[in-house]
N, C-alpha and C. Protein backbone atom coordinates (compact mmCIF):
# COMPACT_ATOMS: atom_id res chain seq x y z
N UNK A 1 50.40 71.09 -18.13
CA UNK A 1 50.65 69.69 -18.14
C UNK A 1 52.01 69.36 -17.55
N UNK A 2 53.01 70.25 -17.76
CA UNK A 2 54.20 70.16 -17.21
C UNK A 2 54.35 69.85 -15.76
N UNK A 3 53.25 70.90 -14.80
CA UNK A 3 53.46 70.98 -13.26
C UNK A 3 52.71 69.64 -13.61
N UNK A 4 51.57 68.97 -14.12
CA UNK A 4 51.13 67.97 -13.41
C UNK A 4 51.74 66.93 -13.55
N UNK A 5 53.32 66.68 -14.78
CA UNK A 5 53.82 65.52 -14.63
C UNK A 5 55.43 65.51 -13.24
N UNK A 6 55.35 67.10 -13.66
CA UNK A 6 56.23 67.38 -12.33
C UNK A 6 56.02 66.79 -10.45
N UNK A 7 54.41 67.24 -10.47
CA UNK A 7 54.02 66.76 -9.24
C UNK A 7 53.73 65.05 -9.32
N UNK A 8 53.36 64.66 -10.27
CA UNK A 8 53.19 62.94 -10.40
C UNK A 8 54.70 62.25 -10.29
N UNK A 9 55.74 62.91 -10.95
CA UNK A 9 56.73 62.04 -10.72
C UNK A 9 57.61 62.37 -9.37
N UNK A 10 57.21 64.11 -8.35
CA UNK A 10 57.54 64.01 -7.49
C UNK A 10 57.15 62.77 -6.48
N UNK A 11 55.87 62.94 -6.37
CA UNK A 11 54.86 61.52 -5.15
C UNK A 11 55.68 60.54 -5.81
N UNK A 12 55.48 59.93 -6.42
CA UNK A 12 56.33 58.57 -6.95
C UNK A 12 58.22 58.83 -6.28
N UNK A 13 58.71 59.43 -6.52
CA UNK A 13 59.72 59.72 -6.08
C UNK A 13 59.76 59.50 -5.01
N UNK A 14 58.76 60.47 -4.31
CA UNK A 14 58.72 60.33 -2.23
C UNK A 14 58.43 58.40 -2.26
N UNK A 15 57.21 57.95 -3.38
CA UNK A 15 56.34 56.94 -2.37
C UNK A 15 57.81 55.86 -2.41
N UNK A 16 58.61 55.88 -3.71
CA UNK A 16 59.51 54.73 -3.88
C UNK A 16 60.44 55.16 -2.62
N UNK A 17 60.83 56.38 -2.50
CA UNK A 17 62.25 56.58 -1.62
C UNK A 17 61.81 56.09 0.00
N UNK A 18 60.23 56.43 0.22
CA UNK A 18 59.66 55.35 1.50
C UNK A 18 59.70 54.22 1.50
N UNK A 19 59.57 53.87 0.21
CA UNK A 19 59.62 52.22 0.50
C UNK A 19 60.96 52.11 0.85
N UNK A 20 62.13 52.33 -0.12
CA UNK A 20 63.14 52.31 0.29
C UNK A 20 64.00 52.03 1.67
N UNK A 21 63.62 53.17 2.10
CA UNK A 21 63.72 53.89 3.77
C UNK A 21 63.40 52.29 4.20
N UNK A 22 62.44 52.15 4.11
CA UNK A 22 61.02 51.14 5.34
C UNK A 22 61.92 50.12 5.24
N UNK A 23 62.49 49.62 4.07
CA UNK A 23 62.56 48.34 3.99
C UNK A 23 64.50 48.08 4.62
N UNK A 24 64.88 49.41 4.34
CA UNK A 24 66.16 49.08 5.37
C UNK A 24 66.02 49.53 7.17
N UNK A 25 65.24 50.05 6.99
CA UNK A 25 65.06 50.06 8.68
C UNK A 25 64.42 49.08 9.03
N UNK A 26 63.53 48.38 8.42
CA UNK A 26 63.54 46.77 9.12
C UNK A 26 64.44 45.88 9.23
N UNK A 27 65.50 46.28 8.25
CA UNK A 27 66.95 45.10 7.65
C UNK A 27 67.52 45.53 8.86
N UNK A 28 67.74 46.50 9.17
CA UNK A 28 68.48 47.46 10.10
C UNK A 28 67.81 46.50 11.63
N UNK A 29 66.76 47.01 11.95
CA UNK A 29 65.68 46.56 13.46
C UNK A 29 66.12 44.99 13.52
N UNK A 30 66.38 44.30 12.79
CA UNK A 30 66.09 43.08 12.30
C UNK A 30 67.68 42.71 13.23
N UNK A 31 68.73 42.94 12.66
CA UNK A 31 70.12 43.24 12.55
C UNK A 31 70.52 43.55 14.27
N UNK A 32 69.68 44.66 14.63
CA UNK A 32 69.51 44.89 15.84
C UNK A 32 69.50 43.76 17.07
N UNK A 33 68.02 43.70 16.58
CA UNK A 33 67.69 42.52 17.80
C UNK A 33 68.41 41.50 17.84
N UNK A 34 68.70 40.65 16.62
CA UNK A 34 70.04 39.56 16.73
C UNK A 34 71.40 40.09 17.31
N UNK A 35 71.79 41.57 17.14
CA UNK A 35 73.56 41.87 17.86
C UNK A 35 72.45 41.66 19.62
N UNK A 36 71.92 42.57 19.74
CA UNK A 36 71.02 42.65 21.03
C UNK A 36 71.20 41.29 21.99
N UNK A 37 70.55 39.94 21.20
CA UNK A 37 70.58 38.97 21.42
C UNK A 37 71.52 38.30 21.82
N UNK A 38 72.76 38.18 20.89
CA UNK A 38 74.08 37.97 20.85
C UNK A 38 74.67 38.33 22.49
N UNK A 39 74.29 39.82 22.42
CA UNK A 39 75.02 40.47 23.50
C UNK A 39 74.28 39.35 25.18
N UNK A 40 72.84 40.09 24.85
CA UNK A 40 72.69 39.42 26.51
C UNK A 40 72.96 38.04 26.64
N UNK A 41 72.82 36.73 25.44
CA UNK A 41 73.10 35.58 25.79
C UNK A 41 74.69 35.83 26.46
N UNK A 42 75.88 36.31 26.04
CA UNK A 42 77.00 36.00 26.48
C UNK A 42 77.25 36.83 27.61
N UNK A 43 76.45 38.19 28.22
CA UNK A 43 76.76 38.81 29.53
C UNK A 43 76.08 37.95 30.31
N UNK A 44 75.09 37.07 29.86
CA UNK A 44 74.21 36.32 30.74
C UNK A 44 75.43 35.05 31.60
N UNK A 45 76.43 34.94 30.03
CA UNK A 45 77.18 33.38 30.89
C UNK A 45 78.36 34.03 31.39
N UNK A 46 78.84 35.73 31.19
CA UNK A 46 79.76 35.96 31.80
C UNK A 46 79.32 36.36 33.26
N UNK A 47 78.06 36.77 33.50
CA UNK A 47 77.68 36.89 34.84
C UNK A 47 77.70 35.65 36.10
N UNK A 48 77.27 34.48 34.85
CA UNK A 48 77.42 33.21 35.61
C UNK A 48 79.34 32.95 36.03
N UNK A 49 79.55 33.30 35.04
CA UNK A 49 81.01 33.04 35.46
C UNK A 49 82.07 33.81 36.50
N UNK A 50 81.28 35.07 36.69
CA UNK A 50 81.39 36.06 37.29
C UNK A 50 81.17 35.00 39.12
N UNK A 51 79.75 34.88 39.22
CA UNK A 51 79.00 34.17 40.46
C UNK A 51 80.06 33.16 40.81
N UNK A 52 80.33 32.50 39.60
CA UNK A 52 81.43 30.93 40.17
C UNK A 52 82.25 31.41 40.61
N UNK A 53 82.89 32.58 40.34
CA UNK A 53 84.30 32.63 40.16
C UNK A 53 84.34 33.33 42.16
N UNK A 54 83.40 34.00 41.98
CA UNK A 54 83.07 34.47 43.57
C UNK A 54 82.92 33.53 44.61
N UNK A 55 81.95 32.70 44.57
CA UNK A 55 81.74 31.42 45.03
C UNK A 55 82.82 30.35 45.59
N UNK A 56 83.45 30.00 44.61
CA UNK A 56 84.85 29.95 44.69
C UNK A 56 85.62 30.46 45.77
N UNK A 57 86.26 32.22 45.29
CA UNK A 57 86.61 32.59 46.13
C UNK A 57 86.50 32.85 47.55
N UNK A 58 84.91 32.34 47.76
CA UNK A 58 84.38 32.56 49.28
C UNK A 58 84.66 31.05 50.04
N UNK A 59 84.47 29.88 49.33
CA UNK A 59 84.71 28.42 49.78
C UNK A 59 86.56 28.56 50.36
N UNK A 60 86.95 29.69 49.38
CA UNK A 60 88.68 29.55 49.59
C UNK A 60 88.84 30.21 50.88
N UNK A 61 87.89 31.30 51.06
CA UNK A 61 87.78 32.36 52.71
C UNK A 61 87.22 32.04 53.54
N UNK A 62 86.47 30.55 53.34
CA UNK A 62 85.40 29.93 54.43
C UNK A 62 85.80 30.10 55.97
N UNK A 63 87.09 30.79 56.44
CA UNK A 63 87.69 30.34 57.56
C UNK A 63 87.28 31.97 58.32
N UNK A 64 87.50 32.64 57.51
CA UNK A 64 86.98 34.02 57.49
C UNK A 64 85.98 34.01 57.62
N UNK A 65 84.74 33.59 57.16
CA UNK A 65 83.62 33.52 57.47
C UNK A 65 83.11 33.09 58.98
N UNK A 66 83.60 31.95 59.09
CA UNK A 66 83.17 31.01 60.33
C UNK A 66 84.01 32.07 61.14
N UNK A 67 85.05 32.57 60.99
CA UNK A 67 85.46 33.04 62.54
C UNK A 67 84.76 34.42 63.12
N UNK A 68 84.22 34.99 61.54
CA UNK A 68 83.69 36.07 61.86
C UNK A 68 82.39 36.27 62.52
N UNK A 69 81.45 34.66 61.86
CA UNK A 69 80.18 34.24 63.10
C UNK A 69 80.59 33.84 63.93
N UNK A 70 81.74 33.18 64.59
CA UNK A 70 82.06 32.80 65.74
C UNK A 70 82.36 34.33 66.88
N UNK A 71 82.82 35.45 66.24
CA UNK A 71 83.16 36.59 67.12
C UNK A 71 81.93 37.24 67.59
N UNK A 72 80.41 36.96 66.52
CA UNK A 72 79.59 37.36 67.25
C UNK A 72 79.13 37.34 68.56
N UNK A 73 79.35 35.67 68.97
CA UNK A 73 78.62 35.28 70.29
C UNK A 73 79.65 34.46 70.85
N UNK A 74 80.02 34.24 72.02
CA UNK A 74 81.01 33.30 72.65
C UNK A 74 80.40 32.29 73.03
N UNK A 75 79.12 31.86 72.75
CA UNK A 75 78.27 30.42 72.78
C UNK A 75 78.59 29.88 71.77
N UNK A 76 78.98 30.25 70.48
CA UNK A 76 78.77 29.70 68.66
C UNK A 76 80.26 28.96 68.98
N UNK A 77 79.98 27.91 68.93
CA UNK A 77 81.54 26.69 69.22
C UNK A 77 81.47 26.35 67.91
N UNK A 78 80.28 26.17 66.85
CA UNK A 78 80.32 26.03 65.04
C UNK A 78 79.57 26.52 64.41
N UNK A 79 80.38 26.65 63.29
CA UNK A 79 79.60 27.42 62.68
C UNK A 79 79.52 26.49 60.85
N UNK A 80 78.12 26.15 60.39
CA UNK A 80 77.81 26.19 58.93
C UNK A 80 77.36 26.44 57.94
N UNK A 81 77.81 26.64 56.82
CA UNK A 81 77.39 27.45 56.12
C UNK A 81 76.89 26.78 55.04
N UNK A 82 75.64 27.52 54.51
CA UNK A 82 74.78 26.93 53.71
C UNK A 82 75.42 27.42 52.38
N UNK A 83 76.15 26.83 51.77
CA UNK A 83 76.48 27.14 50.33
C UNK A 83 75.73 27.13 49.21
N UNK A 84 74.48 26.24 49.43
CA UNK A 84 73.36 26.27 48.49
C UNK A 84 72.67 27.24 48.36
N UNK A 85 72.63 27.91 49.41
CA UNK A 85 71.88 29.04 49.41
C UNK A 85 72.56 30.44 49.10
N UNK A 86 73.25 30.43 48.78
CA UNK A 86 74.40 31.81 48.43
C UNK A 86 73.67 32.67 47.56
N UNK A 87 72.96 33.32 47.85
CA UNK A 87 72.38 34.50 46.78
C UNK A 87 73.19 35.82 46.52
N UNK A 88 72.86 36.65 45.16
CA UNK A 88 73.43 37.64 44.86
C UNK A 88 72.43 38.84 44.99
N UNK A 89 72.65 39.74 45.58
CA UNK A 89 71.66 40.98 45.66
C UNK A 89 72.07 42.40 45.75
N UNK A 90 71.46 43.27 45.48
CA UNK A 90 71.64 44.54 45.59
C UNK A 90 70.63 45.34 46.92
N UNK A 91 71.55 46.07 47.40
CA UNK A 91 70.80 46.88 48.53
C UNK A 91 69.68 47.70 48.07
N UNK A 92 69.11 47.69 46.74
CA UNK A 92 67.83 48.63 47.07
C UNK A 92 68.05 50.03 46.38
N UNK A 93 67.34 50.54 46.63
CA UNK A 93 67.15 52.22 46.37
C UNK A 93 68.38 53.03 46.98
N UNK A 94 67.92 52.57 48.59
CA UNK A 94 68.82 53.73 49.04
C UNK A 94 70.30 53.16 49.39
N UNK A 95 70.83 51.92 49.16
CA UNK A 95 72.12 51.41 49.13
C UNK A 95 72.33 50.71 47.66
N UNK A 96 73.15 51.27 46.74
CA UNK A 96 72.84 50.45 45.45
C UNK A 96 74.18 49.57 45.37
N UNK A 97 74.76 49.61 46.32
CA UNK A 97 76.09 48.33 46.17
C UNK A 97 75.36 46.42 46.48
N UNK A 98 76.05 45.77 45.80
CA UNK A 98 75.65 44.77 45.35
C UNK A 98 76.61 44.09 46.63
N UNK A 99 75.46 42.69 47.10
CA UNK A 99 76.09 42.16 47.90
C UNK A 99 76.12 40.30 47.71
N UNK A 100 76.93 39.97 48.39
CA UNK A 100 76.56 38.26 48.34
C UNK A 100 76.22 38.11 49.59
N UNK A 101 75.15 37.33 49.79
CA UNK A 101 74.59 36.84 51.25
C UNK A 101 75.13 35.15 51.25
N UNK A 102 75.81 35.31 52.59
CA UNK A 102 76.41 33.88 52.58
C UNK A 102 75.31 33.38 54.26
N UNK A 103 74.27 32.49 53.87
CA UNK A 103 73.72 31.63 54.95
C UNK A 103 74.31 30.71 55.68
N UNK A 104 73.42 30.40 57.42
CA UNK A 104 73.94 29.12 57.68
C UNK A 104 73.66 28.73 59.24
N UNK A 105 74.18 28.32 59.94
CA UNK A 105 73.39 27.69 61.14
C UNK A 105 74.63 27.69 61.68
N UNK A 106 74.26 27.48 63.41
CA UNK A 106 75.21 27.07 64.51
C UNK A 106 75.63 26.28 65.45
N UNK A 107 76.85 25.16 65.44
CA UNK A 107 76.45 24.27 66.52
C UNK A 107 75.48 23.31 66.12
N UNK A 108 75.66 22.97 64.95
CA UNK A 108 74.97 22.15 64.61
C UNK A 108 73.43 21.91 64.94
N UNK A 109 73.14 23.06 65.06
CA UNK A 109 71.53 22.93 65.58
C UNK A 109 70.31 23.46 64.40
N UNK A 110 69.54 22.57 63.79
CA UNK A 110 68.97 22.44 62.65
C UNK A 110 68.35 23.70 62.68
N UNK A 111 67.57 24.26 63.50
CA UNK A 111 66.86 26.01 63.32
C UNK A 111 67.45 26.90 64.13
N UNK A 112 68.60 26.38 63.65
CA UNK A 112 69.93 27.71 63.91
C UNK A 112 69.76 28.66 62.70
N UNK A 113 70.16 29.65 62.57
CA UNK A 113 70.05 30.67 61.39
C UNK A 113 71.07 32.13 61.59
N UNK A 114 71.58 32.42 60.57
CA UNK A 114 72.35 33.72 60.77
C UNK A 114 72.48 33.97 59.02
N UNK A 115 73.03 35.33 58.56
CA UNK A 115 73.44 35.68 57.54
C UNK A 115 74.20 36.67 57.47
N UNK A 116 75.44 36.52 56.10
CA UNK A 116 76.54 37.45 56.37
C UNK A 116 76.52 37.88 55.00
N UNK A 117 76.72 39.33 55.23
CA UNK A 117 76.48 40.32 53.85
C UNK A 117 77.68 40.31 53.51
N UNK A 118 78.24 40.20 52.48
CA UNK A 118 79.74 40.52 52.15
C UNK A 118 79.40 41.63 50.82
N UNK A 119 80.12 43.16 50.90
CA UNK A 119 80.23 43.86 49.50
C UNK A 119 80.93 43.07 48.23
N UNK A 120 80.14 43.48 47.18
CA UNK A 120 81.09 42.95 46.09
C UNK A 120 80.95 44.18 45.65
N UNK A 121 82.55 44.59 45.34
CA UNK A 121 83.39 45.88 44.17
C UNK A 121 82.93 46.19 43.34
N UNK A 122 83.26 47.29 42.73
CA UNK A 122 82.68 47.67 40.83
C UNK A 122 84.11 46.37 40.25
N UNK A 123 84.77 45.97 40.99
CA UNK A 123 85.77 44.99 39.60
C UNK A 123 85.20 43.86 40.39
N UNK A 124 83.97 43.47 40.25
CA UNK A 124 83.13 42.15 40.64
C UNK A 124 83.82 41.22 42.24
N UNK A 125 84.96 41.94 42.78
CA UNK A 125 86.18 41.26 43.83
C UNK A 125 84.96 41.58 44.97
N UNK A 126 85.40 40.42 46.14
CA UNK A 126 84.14 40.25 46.89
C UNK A 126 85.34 41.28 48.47
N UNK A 127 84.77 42.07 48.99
CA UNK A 127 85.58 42.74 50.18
C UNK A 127 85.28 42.71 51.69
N UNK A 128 85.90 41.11 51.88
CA UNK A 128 85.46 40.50 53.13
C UNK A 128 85.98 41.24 54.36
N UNK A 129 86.79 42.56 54.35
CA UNK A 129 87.20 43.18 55.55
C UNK A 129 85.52 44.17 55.39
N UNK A 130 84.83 44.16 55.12
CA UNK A 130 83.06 44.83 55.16
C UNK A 130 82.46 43.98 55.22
N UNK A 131 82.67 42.71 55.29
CA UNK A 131 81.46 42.11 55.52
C UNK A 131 80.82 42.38 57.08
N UNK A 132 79.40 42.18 56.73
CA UNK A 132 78.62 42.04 58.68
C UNK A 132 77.51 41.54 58.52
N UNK A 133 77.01 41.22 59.85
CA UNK A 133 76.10 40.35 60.18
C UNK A 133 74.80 40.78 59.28
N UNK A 134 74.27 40.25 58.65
CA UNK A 134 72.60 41.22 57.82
C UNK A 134 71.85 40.56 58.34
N UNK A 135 71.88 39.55 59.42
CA UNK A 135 70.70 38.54 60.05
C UNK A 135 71.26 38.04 60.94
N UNK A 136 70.87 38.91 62.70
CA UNK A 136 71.65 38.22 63.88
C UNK A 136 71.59 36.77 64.02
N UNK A 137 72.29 36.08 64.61
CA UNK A 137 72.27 34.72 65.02
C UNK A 137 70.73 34.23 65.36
N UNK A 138 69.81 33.26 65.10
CA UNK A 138 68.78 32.95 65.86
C UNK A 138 68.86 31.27 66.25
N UNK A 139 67.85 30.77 66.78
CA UNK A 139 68.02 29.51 67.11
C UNK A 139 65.94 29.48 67.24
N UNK A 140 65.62 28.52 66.00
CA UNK A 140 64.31 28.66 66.73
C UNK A 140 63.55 30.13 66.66
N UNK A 141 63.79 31.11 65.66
CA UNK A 141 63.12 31.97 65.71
C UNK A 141 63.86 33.41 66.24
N UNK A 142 64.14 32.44 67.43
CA UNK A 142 65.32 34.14 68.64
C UNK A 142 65.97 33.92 68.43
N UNK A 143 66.32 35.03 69.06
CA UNK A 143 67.56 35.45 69.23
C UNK A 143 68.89 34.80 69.79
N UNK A 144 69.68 34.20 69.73
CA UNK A 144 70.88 33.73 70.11
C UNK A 144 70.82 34.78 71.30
N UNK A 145 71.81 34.00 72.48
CA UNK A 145 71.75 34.56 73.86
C UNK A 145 73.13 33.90 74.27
């Protein structure tokens, strides 16, 4: 009778110390997903702040930009740039540095088109002595001439 109150109050032992367990690893999971949460909402607005702060800095280099589409072709007398369109991207698989693509047209001619890759750093700083052309000049489809 002994082993069988021995083994009855072992199981009871295990089944309570599971419950136990269960019910702080959900407190725990629970706990989780809210720090989790916490975290990506605020890398989410430091990334945004990250973008402005770049953005920014490129409106301040705009002169750099334009002269650098202007060295492409000795036809490009202007150059504009689509600021709306400023996307952030990464090269891919086989280039994993992150770039800003700055758009825009030439000479004021509405299906003008060109695009300029600029690297951005591991300290988020944008490194306009690398920037280059990622989309020759076109006009209409072609090629600038």
């Amino acid at each position: 009778m002994k082993k069988h109150t021995k083994i009855i109050l072992l199981t009871v032992t295990s089944v309570v110390a599971l419950f136990s367990t269960e019910g702080c690893t959900i407190k725990s999971k629970e706990q989780t997903r809210q720090a989790q949460s916490a975290i990506s909402s605020s890398t989410k607005g430091d990334k945004e702040a990250i973008k402005q702060k770049q953005l920014g800095y490129l409106k301040e280099h705009e002169q750099e930009i334009v002269d650098f589409v202007k060295a492409q072709n000795s036809k490009v007398e202007s150059v504009q740039i689509d600021w709306d369109h400023t996307q952030w991207s990464d090269g891919g698989l086989t280039t994993p540095e992150y770039y800003m693509n700055v758009y825009g047209g030439i000479n004021n001619i509405e299906e003008s088109s060109w695009r300029v890759d600029i690297p951005i750093n591991d300290d988020n700083t944008l490194n306009l002595d690398e920037m280059y052309l990622g989309s020759y000049i076109r006009v209409g489809g072609k090629l600038f001439e």
